[in-house]
Protein backbone atom coordinates (compact mmCIF):
# COMPACT_ATOMS: atom_id res chain seq x y z
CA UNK A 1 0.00 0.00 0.00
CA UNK A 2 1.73 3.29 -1.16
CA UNK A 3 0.28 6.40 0.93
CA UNK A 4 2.72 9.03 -0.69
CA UNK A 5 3.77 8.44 -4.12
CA UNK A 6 8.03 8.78 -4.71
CA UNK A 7 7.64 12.07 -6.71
CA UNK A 8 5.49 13.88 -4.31
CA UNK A 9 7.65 12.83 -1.51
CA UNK A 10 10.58 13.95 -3.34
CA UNK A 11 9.25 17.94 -4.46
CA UNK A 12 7.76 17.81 -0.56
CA UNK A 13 11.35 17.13 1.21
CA UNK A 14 12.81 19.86 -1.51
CA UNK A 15 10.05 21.96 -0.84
CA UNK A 16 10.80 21.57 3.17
CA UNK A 17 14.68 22.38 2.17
CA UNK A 18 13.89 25.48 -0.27
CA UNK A 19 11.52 26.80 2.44
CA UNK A 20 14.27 26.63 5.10
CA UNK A 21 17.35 27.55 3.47
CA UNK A 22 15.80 30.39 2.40
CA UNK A 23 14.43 31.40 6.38
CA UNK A 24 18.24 30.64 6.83
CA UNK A 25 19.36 33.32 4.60
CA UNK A 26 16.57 35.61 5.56
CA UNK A 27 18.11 35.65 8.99
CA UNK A 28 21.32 36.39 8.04
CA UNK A 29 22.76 32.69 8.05
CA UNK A 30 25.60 31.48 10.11
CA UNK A 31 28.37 33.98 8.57
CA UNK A 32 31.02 35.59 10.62
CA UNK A 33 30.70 39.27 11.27
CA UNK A 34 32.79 41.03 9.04
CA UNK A 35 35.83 42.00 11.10
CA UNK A 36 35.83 37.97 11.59
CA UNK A 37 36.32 37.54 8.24
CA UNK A 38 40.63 36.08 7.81
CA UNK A 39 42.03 38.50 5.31
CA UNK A 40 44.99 37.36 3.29
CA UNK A 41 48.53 39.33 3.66
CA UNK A 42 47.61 40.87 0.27
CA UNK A 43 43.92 41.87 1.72
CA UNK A 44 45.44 42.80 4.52
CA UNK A 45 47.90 45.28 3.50
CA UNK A 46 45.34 46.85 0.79
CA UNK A 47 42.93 47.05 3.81
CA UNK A 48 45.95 49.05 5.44
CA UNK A 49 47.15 50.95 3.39
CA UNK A 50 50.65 49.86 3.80
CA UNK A 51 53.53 47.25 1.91
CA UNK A 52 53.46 43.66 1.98
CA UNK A 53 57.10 44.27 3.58
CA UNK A 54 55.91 46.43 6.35
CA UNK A 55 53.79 44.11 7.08
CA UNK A 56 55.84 40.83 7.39
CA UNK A 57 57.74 43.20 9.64
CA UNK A 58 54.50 43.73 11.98
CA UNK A 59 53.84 40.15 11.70
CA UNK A 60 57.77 39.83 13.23
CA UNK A 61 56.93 42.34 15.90
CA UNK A 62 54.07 40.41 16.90
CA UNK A 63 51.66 40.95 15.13
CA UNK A 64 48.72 38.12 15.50
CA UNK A 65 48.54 36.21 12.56
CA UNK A 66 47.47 32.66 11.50
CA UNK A 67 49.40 29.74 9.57
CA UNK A 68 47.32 27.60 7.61
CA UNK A 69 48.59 25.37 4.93
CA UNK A 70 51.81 27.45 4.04
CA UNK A 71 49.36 30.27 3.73
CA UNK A 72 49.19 32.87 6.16
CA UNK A 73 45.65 34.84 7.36
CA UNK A 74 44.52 37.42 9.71
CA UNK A 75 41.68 38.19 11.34
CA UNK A 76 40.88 41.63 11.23
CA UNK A 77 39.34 41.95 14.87
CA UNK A 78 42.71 41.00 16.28
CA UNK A 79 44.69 43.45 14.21
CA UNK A 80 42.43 45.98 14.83
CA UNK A 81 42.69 45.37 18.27
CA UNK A 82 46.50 45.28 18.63
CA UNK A 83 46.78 48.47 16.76
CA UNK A 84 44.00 50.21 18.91
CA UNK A 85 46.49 49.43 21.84
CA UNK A 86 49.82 50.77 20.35
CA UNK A 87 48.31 54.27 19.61
């Protein structure tokens, strides 16, 4: 005995998922805030206004910074932060 045929099931669970994703996004989803966001070195330094050099000369000073995969990020929060208490 089939109650539901295969095809309605199918367009009701997408329905479900359409209807929800799109709340979801609606809402604002699950993305960071934007200072959250990791920057690359070349973001970074654009974002700055100063050289990649300068820089990988904060980054030597202590400037927070993350290694991931040979690649290195920054979250823009943290520098923001650091610089707020060096002025």
């Amino acid at each position: 005995m089939e109650i539901i045929n295969q095809e309605a099931l199918s367009r009701c669970i997408r329905d479900a998922v359409r209807a929800e994703l799109q709340e979801h996004f609606k809402a604002g989803g699950n993305q960071p805030p934007q200072d959250e966001r990791l920057l690359s070195k070349q973001e970074l330094s654009e974002e700055l206004g100063v050289s990649l050099v300068t820089l990988t000369d904060w980054m030597k000073k202590g400037l927070p910074f993350l290694r991931l995969h040979k690649r290195v990020y920054f979250k823009k929060s943290e520098v923001l932060a650091i610089m707020q208490q060096k002025h």
